[in-house]
N, C-alpha and C. Protein backbone atom coordinates (compact mmCIF):
# COMPACT_ATOMS: atom_id res chain seq x y z
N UNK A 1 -7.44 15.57 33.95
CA UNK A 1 -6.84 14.29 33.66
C UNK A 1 -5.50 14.20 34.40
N UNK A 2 -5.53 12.94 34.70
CA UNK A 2 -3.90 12.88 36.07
C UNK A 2 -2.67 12.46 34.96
N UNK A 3 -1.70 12.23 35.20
CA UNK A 3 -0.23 12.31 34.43
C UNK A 3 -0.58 10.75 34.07
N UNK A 4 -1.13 10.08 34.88
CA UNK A 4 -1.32 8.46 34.54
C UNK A 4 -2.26 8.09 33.58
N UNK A 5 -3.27 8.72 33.20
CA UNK A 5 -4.82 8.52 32.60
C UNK A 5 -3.89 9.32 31.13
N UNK A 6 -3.58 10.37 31.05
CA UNK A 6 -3.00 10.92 29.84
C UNK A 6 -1.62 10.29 29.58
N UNK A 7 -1.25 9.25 29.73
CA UNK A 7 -0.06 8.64 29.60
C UNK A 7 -0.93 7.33 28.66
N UNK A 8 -1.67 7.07 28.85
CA UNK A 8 -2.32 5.58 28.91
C UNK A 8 -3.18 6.04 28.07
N UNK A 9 -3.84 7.31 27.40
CA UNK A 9 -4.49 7.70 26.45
C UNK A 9 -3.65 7.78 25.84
N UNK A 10 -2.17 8.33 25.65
CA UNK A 10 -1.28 8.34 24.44
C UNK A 10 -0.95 6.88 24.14
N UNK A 11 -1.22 6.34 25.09
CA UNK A 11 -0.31 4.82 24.49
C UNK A 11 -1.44 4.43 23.15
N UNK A 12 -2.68 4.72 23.93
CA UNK A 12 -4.05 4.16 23.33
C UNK A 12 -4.10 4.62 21.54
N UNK A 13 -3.36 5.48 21.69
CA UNK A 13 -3.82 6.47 20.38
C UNK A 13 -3.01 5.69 19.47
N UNK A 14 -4.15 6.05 18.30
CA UNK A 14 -3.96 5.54 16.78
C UNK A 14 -2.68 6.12 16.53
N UNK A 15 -1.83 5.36 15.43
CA UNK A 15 -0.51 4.86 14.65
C UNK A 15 -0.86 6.22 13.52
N UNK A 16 -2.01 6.63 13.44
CA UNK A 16 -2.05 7.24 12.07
C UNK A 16 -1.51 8.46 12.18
N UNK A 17 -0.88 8.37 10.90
CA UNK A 17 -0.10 9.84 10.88
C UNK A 17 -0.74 10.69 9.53
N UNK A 18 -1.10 11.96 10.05
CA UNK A 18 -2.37 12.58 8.95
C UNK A 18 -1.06 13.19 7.84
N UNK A 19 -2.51 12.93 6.81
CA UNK A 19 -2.03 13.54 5.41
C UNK A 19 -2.81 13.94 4.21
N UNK A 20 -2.56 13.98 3.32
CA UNK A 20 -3.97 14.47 2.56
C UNK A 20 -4.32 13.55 1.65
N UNK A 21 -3.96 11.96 2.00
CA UNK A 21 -5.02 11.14 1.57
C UNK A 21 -5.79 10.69 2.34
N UNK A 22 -6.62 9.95 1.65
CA UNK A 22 -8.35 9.45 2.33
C UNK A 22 -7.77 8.56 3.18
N UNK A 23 -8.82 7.55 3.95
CA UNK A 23 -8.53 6.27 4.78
C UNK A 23 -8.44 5.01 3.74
N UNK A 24 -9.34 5.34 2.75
CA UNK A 24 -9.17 4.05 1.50
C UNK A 24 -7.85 4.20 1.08
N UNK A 25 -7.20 5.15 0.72
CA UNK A 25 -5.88 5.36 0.18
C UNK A 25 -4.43 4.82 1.09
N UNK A 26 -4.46 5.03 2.00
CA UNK A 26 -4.08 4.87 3.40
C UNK A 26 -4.22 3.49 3.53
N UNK A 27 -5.28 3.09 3.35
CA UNK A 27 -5.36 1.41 3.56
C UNK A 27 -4.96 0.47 2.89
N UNK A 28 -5.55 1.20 1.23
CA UNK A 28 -4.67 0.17 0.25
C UNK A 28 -4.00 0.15 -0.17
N UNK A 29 -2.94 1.17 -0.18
CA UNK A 29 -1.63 1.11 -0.46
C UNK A 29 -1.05 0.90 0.68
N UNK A 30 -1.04 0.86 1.75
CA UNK A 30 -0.32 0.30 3.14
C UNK A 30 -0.64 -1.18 3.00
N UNK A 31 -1.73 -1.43 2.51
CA UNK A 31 -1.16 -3.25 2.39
C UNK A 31 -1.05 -3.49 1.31
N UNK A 32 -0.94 -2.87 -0.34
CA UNK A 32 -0.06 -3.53 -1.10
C UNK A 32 1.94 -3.28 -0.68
N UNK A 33 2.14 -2.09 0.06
CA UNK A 33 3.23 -1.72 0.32
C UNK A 33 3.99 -3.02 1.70
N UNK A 34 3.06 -3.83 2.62
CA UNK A 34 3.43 -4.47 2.87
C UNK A 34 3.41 -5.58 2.61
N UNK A 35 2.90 -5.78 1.37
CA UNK A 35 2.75 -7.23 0.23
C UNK A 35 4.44 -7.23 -0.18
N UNK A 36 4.77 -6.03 -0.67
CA UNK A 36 6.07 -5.74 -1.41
C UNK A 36 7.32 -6.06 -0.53
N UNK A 37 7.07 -5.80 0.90
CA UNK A 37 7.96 -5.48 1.93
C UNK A 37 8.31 -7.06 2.24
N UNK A 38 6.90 -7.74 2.45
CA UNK A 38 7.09 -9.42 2.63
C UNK A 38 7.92 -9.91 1.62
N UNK A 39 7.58 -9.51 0.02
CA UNK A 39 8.25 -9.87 -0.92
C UNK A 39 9.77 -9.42 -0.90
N UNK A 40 10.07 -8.42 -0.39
CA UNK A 40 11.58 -7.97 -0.43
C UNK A 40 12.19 -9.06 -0.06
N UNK A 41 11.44 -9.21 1.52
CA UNK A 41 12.41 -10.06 2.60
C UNK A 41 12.33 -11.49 2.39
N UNK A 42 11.57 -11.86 1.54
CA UNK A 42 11.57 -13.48 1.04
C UNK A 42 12.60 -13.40 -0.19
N UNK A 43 13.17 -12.22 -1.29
CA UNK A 43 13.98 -11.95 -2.20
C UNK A 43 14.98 -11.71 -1.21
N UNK A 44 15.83 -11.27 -0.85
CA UNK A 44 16.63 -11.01 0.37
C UNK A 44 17.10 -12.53 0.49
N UNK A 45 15.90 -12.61 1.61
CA UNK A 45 16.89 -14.14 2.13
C UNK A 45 17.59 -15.22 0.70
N UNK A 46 16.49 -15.36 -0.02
CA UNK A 46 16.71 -16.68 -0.84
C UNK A 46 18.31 -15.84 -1.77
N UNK A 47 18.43 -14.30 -2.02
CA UNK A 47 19.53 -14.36 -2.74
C UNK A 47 20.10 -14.70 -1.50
N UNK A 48 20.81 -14.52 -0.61
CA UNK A 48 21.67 -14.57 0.55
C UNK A 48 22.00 -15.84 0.40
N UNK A 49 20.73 -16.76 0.81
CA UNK A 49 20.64 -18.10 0.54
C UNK A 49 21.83 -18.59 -0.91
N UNK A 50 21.43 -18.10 -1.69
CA UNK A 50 22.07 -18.81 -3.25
C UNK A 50 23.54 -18.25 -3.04
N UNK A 51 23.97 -16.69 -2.41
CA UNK A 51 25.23 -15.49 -2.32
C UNK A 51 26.24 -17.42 -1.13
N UNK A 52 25.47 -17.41 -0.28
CA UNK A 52 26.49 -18.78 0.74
C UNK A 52 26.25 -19.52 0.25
N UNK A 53 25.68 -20.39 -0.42
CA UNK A 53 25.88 -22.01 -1.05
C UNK A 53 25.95 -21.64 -2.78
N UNK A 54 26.84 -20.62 -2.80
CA UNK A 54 27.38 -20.66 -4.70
C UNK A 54 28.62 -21.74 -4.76
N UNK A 55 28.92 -22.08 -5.59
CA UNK A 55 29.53 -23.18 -6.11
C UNK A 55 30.44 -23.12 -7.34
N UNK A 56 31.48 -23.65 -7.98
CA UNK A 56 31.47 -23.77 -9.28
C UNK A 56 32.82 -22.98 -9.70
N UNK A 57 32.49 -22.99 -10.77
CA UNK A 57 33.54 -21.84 -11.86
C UNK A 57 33.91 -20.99 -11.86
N UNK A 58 32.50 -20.44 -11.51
CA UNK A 58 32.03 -18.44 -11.65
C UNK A 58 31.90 -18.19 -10.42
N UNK A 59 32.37 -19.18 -9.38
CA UNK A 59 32.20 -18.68 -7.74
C UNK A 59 32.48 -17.26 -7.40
N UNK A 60 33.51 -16.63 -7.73
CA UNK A 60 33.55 -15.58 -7.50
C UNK A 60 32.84 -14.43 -7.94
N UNK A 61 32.80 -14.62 -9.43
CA UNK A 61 32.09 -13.24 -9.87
C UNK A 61 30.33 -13.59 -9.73
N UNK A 62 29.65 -14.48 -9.07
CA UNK A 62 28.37 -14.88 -9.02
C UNK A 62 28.05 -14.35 -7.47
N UNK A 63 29.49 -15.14 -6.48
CA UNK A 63 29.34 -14.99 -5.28
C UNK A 63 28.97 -13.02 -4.81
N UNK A 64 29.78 -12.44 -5.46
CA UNK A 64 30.10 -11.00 -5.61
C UNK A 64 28.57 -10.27 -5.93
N UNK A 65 28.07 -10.89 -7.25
CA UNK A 65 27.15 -10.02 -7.86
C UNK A 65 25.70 -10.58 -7.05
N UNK A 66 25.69 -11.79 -6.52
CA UNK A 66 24.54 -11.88 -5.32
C UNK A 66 25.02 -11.27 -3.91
N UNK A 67 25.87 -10.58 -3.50
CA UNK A 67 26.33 -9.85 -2.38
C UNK A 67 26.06 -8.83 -2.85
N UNK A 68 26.24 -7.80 -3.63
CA UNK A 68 25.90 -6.81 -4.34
C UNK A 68 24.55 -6.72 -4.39
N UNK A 69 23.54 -7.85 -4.65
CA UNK A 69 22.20 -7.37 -5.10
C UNK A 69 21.87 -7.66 -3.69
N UNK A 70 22.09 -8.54 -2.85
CA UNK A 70 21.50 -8.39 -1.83
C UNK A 70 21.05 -7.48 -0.94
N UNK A 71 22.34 -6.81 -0.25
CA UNK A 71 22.95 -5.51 -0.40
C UNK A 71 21.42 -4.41 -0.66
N UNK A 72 21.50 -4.24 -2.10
CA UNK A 72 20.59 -3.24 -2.25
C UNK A 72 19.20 -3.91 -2.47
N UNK A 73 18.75 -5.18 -2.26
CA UNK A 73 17.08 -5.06 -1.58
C UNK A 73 17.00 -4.86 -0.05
N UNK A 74 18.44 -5.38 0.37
CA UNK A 74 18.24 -4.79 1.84
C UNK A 74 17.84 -3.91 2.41
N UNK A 75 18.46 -2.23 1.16
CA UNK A 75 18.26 -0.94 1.42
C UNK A 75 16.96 -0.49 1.08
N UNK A 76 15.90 -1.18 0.66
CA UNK A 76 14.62 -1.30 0.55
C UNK A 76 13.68 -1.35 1.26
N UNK A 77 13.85 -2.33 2.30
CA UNK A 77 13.19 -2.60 3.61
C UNK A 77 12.86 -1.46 4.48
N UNK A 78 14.04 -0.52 4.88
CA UNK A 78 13.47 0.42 5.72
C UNK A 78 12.44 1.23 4.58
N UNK A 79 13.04 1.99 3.87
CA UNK A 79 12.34 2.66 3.07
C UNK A 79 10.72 2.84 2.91
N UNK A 80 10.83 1.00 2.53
CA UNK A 80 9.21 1.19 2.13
C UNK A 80 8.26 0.84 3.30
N UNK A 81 8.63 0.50 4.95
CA UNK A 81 7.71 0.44 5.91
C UNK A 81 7.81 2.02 6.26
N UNK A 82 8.73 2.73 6.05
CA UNK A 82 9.30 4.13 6.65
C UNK A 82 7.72 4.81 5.77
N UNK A 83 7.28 4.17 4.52
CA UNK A 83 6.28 5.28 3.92
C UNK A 83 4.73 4.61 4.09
N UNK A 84 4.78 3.34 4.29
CA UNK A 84 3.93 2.74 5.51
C UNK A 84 3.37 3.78 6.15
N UNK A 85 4.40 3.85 7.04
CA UNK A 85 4.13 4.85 8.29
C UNK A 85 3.37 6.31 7.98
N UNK A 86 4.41 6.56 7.09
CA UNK A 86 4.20 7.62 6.51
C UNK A 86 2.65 8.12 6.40
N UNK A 87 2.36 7.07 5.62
CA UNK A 87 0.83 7.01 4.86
C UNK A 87 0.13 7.43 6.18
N UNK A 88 -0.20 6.23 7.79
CA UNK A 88 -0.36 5.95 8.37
C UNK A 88 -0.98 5.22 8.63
N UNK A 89 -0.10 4.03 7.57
CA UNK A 89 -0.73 2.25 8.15
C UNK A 89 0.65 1.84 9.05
N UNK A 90 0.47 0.82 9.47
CA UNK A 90 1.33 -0.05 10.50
C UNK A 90 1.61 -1.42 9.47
N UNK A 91 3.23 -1.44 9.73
CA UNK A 91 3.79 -2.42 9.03
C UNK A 91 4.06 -3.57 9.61
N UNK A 92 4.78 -4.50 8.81
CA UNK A 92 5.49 -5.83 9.44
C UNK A 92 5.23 -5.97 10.84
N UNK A 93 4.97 -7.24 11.70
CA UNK A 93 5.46 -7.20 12.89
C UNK A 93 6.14 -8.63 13.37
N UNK A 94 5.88 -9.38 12.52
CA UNK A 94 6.74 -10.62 12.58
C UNK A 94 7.25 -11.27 11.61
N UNK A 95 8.05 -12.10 11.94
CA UNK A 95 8.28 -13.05 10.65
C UNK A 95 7.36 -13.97 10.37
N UNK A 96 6.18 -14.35 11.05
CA UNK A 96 4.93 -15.73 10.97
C UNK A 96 4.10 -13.97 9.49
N UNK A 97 4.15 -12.65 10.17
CA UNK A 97 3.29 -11.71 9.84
C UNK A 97 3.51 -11.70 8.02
N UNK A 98 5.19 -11.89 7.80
CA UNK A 98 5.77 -11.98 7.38
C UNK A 98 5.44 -12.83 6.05
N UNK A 99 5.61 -13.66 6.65
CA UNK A 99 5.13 -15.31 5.86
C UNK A 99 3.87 -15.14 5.18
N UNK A 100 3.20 -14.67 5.97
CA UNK A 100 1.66 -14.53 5.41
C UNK A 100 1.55 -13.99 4.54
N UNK A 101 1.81 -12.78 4.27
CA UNK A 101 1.82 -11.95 3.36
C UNK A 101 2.81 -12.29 2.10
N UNK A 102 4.08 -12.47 2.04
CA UNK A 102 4.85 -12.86 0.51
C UNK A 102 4.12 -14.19 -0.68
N UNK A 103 4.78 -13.66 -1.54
CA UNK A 103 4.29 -14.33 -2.26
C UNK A 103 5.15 -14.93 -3.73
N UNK A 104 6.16 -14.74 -2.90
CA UNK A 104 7.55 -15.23 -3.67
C UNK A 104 7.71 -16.51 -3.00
N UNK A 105 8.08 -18.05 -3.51
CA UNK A 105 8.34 -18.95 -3.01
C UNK A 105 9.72 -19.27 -2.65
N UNK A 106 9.89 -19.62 -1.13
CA UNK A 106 11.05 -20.31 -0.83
C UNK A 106 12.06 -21.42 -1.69
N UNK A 107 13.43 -21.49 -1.46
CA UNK A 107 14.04 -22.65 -2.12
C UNK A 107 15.03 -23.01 -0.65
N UNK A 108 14.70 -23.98 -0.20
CA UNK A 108 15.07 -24.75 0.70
C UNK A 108 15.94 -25.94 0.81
N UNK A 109 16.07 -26.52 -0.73
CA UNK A 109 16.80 -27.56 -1.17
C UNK A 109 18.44 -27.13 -0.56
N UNK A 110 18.43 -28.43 -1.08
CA UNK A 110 20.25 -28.99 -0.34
C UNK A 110 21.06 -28.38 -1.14
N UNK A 111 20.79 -28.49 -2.52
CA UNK A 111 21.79 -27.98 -3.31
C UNK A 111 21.22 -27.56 -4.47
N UNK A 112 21.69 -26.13 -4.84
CA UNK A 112 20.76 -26.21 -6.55
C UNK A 112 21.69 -25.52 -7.75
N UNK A 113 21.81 -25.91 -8.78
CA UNK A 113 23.11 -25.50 -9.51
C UNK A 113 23.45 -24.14 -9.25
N UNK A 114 24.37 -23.74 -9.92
CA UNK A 114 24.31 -22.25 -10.01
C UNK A 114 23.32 -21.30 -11.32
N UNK A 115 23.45 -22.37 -12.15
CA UNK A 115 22.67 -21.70 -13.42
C UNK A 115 21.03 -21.55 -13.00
N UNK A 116 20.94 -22.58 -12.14
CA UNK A 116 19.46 -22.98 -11.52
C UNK A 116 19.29 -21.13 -10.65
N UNK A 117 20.07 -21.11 -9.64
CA UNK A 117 20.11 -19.92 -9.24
C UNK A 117 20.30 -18.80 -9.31
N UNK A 118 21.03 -18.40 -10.77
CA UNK A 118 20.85 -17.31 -11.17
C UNK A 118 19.41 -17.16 -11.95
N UNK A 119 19.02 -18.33 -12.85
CA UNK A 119 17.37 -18.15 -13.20
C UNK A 119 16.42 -18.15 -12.39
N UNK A 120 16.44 -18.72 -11.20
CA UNK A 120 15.39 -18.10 -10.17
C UNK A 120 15.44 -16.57 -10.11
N UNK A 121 16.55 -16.55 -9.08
CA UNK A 121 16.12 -15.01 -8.58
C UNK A 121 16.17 -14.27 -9.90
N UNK A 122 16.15 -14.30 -11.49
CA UNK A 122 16.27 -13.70 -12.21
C UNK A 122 14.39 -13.62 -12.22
N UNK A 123 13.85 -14.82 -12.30
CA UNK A 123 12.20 -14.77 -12.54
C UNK A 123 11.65 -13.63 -11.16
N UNK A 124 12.60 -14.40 -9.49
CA UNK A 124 11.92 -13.09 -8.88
C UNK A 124 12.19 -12.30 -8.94
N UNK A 125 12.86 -11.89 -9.41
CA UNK A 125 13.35 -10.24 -9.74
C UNK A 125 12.36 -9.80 -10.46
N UNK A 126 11.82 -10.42 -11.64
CA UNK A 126 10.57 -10.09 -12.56
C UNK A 126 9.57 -10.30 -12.17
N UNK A 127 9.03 -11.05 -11.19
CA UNK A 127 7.88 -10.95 -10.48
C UNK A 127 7.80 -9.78 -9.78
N UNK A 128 8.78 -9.45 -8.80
CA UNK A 128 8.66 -8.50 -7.77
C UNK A 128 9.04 -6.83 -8.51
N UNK A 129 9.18 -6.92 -9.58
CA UNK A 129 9.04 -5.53 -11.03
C UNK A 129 7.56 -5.40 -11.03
N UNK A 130 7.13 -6.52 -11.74
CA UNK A 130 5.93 -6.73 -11.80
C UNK A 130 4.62 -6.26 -10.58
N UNK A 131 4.88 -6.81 -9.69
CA UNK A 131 4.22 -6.73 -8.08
C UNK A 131 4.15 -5.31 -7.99
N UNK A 132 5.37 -4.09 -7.85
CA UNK A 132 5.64 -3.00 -7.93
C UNK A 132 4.56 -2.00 -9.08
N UNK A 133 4.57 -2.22 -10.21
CA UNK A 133 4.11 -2.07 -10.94
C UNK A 133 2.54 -1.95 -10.88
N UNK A 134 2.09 -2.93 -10.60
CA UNK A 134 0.59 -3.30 -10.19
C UNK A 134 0.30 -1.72 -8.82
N UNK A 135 1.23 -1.74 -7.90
CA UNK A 135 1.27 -1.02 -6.41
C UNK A 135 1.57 0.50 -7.10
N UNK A 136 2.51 0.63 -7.93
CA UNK A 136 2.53 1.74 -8.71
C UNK A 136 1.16 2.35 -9.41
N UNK A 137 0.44 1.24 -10.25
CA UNK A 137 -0.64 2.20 -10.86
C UNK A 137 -1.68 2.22 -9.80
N UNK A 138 -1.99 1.52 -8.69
CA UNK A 138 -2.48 1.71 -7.34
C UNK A 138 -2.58 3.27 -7.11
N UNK A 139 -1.22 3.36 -6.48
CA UNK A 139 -1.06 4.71 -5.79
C UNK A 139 -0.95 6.06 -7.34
N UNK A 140 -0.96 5.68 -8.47
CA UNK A 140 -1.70 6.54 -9.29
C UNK A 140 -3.08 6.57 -9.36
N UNK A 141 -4.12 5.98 -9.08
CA UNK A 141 -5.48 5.57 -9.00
C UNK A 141 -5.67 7.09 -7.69
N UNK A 142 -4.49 7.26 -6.72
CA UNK A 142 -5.05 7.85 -5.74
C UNK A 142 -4.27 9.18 -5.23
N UNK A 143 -3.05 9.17 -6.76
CA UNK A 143 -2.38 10.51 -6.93
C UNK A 143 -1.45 10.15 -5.56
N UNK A 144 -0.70 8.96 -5.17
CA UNK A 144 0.25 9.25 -4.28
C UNK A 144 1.59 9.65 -5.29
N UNK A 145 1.97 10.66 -5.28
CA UNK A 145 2.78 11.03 -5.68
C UNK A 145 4.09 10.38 -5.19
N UNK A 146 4.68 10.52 -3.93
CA UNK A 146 5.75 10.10 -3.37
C UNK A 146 6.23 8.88 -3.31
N UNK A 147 4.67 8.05 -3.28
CA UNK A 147 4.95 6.43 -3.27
C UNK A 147 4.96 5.70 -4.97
N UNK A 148 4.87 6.78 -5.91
CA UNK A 148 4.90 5.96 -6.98
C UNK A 148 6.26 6.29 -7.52
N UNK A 149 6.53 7.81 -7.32
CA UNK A 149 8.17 7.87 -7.57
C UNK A 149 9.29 7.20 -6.82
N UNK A 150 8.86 6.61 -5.56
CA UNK A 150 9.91 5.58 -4.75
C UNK A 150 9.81 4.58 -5.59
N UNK A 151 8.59 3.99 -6.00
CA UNK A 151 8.42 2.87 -6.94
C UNK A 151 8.97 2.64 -8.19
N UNK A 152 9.08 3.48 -8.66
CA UNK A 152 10.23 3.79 -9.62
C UNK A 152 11.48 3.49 -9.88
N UNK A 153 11.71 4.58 -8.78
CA UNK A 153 13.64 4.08 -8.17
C UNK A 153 13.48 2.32 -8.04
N UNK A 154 12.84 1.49 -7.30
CA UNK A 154 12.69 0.24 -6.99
C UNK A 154 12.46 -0.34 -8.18
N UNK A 155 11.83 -0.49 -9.19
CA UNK A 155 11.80 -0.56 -10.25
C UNK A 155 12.89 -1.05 -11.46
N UNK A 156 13.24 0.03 -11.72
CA UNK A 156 14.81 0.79 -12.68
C UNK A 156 15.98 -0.50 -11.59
N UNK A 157 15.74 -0.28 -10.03
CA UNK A 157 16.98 -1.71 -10.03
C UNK A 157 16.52 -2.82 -9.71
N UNK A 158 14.93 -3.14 -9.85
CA UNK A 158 14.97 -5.17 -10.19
C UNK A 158 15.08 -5.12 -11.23
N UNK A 159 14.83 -4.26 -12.37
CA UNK A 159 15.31 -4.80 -13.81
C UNK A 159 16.44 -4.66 -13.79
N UNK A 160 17.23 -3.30 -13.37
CA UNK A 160 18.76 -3.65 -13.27
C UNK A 160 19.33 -5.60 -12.81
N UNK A 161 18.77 -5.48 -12.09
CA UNK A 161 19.38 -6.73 -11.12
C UNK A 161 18.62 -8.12 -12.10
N UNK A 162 18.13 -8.09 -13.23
CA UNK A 162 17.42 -9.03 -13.73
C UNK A 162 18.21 -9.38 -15.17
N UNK A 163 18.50 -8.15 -15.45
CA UNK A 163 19.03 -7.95 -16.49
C UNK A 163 20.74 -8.31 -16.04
N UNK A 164 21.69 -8.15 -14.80
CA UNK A 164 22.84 -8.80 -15.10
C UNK A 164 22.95 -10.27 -14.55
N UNK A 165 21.31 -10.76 -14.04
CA UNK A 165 20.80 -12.27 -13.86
C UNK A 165 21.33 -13.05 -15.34
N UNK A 166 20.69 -12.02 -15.66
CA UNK A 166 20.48 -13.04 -17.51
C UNK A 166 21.53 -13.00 -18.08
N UNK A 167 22.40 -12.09 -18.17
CA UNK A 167 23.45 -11.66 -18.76
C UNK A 167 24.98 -13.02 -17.70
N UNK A 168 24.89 -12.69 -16.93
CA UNK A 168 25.38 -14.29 -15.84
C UNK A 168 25.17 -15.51 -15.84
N UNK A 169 23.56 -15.71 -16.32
CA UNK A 169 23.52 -16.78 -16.75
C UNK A 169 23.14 -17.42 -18.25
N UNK A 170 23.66 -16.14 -18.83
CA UNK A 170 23.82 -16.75 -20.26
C UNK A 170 24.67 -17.76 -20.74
N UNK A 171 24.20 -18.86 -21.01
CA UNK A 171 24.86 -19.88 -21.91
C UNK A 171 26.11 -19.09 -22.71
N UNK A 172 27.36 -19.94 -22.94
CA UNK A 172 28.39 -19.12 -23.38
C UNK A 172 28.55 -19.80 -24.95
């Protein structure tokens, strides 16, 4: 084989990176894991979204605590395509790829209170617990060990982050 033909066979070669789960295992937790990943980055933007158009009273300590949560779904993103890989499925590749897959709805409006916006992202925060959860007893179905204890950690802070939702937007 010439330096050109074995160059062009490596390009060719499969993404998969071996391990000691099956190809079913591998498959379906690589696309509930990029169900979650779409969901991060649609949670992401829309807090960001609500963190620049806060408003009001509590501007500061609202503005703060959606910079803060943002922040840490951000630190999420690598993580969970990083075990994607891991597995050896292939993650994200666009934002259209993107779209397809979430399943958290956009808020696009002009303006939406603040109380309005701390009870949203408080519900997605509980959806995307939820979502996790479902992907959690998944990868118990198939003994991924590693991917259900990451799930965990992810876990422990959307309820964190849900729980000082509610607590923010409690009626006084």
């Amino acid at each position: 084989m010439t330096d050109t033909s074995e160059a062009k066979q490596r390009q060719k070669a499969k993404l998969t990176t071996p391990n000691s789960l099956g190809p079913e295992a591998r498959r379906d937790i690589s696309a509930e894991l990029n169900g979650l990943l779409a969901d991060f980055f649609a949670l992401y933007m829309k807090t960001k979204n609500f963190h620049w158009h806060m408003s009001g009273p509590n501007f500061r300590d609202y503005h703060l605590l959606l910079d803060e949560q943002s922040d840490q779904i951000y630190a999420t993103f690598d993580p969970i395509a990083e075990r994607v890989r891991k597995l050896g499925g292939t993650t994200l590749r666009s934002t259209g790829h993107l779209a397809r897959l979430q399943r958290l709805s956009d808020n696009d409006a002009d303006f939406v209170t603040p109380s309005d916006m701390l009870a949203e992202l408080r519900e997605d925060n509980g959806r995307i617990a939820a979502f996790m959860r479902e992907t959690h007893a998944l990868c118990g179905e198939y003994n991924d060990v590693a991917t259900t204890s990451a799930l965990e950690n992810w876990i422990d802070e959307a309820e964190r982050r849900v729980w000082f939702l509610f607590e923010s937007g409690r009626a006084s």
